[in-house]
C-alpha atoms as a PDB file:
ATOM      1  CA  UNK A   1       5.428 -43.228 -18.046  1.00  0.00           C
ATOM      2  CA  UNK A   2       8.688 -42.443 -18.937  1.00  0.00           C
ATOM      3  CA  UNK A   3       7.522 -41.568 -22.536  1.00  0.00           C
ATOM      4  CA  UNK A   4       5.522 -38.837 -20.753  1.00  0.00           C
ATOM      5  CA  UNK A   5       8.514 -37.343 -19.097  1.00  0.00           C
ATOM      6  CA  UNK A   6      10.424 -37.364 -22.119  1.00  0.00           C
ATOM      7  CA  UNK A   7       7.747 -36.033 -24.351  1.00  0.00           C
ATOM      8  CA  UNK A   8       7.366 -33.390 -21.233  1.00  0.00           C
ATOM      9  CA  UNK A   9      11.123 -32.603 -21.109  1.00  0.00           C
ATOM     10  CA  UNK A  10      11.319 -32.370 -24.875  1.00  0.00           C
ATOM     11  CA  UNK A  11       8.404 -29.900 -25.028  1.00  0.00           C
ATOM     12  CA  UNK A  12      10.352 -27.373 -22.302  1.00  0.00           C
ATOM     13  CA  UNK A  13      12.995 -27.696 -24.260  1.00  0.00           C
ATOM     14  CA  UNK A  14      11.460 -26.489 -26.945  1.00  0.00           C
ATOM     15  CA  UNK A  15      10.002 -23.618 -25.315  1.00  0.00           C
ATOM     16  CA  UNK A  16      12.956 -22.302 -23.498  1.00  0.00           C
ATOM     17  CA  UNK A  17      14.241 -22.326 -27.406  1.00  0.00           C
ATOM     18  CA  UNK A  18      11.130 -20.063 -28.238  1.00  0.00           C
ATOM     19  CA  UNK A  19      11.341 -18.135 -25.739  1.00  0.00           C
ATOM     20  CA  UNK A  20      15.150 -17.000 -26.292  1.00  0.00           C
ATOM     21  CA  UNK A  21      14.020 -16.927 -29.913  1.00  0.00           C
ATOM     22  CA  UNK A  22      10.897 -14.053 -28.514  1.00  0.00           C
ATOM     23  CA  UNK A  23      13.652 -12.414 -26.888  1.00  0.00           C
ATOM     24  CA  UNK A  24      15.685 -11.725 -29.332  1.00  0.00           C
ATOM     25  CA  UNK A  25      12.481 -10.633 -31.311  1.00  0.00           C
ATOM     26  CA  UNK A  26      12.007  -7.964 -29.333  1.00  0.00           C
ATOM     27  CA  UNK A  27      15.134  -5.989 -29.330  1.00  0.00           C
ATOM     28  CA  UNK A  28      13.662  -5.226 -32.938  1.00  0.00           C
ATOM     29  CA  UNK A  29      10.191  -4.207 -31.614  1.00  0.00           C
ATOM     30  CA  UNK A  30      10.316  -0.417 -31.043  1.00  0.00           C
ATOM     31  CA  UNK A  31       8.104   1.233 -28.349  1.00  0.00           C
ATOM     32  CA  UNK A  32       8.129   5.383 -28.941  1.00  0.00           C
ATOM     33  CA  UNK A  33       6.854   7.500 -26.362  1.00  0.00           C
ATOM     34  CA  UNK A  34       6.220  11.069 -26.324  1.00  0.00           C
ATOM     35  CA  UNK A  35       6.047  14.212 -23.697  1.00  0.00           C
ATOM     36  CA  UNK A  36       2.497  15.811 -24.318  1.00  0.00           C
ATOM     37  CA  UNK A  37       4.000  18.675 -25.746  1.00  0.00           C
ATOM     38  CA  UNK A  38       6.219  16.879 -28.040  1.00  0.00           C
ATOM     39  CA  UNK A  39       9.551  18.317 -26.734  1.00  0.00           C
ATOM     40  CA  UNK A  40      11.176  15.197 -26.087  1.00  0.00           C
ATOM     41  CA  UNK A  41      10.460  11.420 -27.376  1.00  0.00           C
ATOM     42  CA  UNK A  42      12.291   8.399 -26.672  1.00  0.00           C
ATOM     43  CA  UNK A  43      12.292   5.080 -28.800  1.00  0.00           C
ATOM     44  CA  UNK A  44      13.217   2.082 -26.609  1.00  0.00           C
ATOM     45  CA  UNK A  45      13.030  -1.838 -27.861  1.00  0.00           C
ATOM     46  CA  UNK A  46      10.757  -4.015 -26.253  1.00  0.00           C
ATOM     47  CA  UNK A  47      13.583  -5.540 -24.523  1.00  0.00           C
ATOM     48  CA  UNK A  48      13.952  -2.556 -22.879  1.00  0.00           C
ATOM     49  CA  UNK A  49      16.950  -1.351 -23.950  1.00  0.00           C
ATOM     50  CA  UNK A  50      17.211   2.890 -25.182  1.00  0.00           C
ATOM     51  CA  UNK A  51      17.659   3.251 -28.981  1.00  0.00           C
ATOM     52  CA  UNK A  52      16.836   7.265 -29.665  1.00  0.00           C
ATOM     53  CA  UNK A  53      16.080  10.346 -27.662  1.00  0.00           C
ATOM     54  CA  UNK A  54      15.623  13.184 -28.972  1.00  0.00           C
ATOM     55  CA  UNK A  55      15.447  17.230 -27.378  1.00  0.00           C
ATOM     56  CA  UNK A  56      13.404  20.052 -28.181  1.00  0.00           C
ATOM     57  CA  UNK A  57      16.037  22.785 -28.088  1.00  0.00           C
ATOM     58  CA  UNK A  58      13.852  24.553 -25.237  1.00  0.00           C
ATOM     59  CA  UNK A  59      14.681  21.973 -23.382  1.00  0.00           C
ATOM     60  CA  UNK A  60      18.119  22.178 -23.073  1.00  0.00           C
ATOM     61  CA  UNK A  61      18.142  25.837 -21.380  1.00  0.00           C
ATOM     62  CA  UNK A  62      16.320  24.704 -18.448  1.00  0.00           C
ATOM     63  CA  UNK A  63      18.065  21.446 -16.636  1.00  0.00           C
ATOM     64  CA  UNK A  64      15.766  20.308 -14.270  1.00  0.00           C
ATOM     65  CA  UNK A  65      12.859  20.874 -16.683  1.00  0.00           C
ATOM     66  CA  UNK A  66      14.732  18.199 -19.206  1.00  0.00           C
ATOM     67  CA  UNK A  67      15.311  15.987 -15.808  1.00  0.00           C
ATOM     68  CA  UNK A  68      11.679  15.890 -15.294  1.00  0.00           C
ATOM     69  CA  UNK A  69      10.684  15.280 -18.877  1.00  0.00           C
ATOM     70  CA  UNK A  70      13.643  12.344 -19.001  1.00  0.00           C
ATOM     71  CA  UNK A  71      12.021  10.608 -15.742  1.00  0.00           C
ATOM     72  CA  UNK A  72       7.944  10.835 -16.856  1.00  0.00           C
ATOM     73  CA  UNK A  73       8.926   9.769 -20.083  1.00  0.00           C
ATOM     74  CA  UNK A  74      11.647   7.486 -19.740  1.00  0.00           C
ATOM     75  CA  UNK A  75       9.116   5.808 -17.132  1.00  0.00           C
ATOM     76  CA  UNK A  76       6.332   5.471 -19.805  1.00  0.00           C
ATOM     77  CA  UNK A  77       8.229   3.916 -22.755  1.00  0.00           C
ATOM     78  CA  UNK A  78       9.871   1.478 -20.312  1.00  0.00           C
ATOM     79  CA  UNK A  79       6.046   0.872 -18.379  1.00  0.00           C
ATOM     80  CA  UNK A  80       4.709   0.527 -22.420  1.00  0.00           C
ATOM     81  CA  UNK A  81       8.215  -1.895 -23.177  1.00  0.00           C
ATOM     82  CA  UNK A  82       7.737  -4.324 -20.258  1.00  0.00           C
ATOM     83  CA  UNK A  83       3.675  -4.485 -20.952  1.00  0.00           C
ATOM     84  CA  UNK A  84       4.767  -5.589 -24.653  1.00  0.00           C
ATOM     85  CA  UNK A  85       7.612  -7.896 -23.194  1.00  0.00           C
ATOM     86  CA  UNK A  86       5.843  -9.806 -20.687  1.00  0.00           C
ATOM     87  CA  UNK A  87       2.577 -10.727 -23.235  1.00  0.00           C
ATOM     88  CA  UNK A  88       5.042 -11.891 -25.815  1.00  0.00           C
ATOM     89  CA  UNK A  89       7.118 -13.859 -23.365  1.00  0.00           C
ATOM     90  CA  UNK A  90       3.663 -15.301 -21.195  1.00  0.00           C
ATOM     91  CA  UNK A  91       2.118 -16.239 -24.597  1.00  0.00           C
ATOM     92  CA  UNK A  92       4.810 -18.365 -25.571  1.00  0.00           C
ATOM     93  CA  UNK A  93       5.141 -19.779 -22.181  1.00  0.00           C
ATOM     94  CA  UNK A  94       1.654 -20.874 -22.161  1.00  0.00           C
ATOM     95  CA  UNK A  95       1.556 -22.148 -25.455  1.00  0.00           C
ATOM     96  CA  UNK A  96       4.514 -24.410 -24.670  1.00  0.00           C
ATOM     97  CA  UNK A  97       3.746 -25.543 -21.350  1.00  0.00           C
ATOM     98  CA  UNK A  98       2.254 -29.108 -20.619  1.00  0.00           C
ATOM     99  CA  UNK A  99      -1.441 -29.466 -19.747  1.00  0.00           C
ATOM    100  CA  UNK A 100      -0.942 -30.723 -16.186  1.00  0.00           C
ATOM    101  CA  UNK A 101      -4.354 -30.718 -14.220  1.00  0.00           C
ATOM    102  CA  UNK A 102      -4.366 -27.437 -11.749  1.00  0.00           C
ATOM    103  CA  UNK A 103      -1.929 -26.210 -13.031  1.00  0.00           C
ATOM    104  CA  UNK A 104      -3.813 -23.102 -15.122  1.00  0.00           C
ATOM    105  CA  UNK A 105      -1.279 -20.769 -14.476  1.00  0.00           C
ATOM    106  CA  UNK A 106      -1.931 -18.451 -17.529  1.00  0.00           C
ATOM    107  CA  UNK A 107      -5.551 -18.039 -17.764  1.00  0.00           C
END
């Protein structure tokens, strides 16, 4: 029995160490988005954190026209960023989690 806890306990451990590992992964995993028109893109990591944005020259006459194109997409790249986080981090969670009996949590 208490084999089974240990062998339990060791196996979290090892995932928590694969999932910092995943993390740290990611801040090298670059999401770009785009506006339609291609005036301004961003490049964010998968950890979510801004590397590059860069502005049409239009763009910067008109203020609340670059505020709008910041906010759409800004709110893409970090939508596309936590869609890329969250698989990478659930996959590893699943793969390192003990097969207890109801407890399917990531099908």
């Amino acid at each position: 029995m208490f084999g089974d806890i240990m062998g339990m306990m060791g196996k979290l451990k090892e995932t928590q160490q694969k999932v910092e590992e995943t993390k740290k992964r990611l801040d090298f995993v670059l999401i770009d988005e785009k506006s339609s028109d291609g005036k301004l893109e961003v490049t964010l990591t998968a950890n979510r954190k801004i590397k590059n944005i860069s502005i049409d020259d239009d763009l910067l006459n008109d203020k609340e026209m670059l505020e709008d194109y910041l906010v759409n997409v800004l709110n893409k790249a970090i939508e596309k960023a936590t869609n890329v986080h969250e698989t990478e981090l659930a996959a590893v969670a699943k793969e390192g989690m003990p097969n207890i009996p109801g407890m399917d949590m990531f099908k």
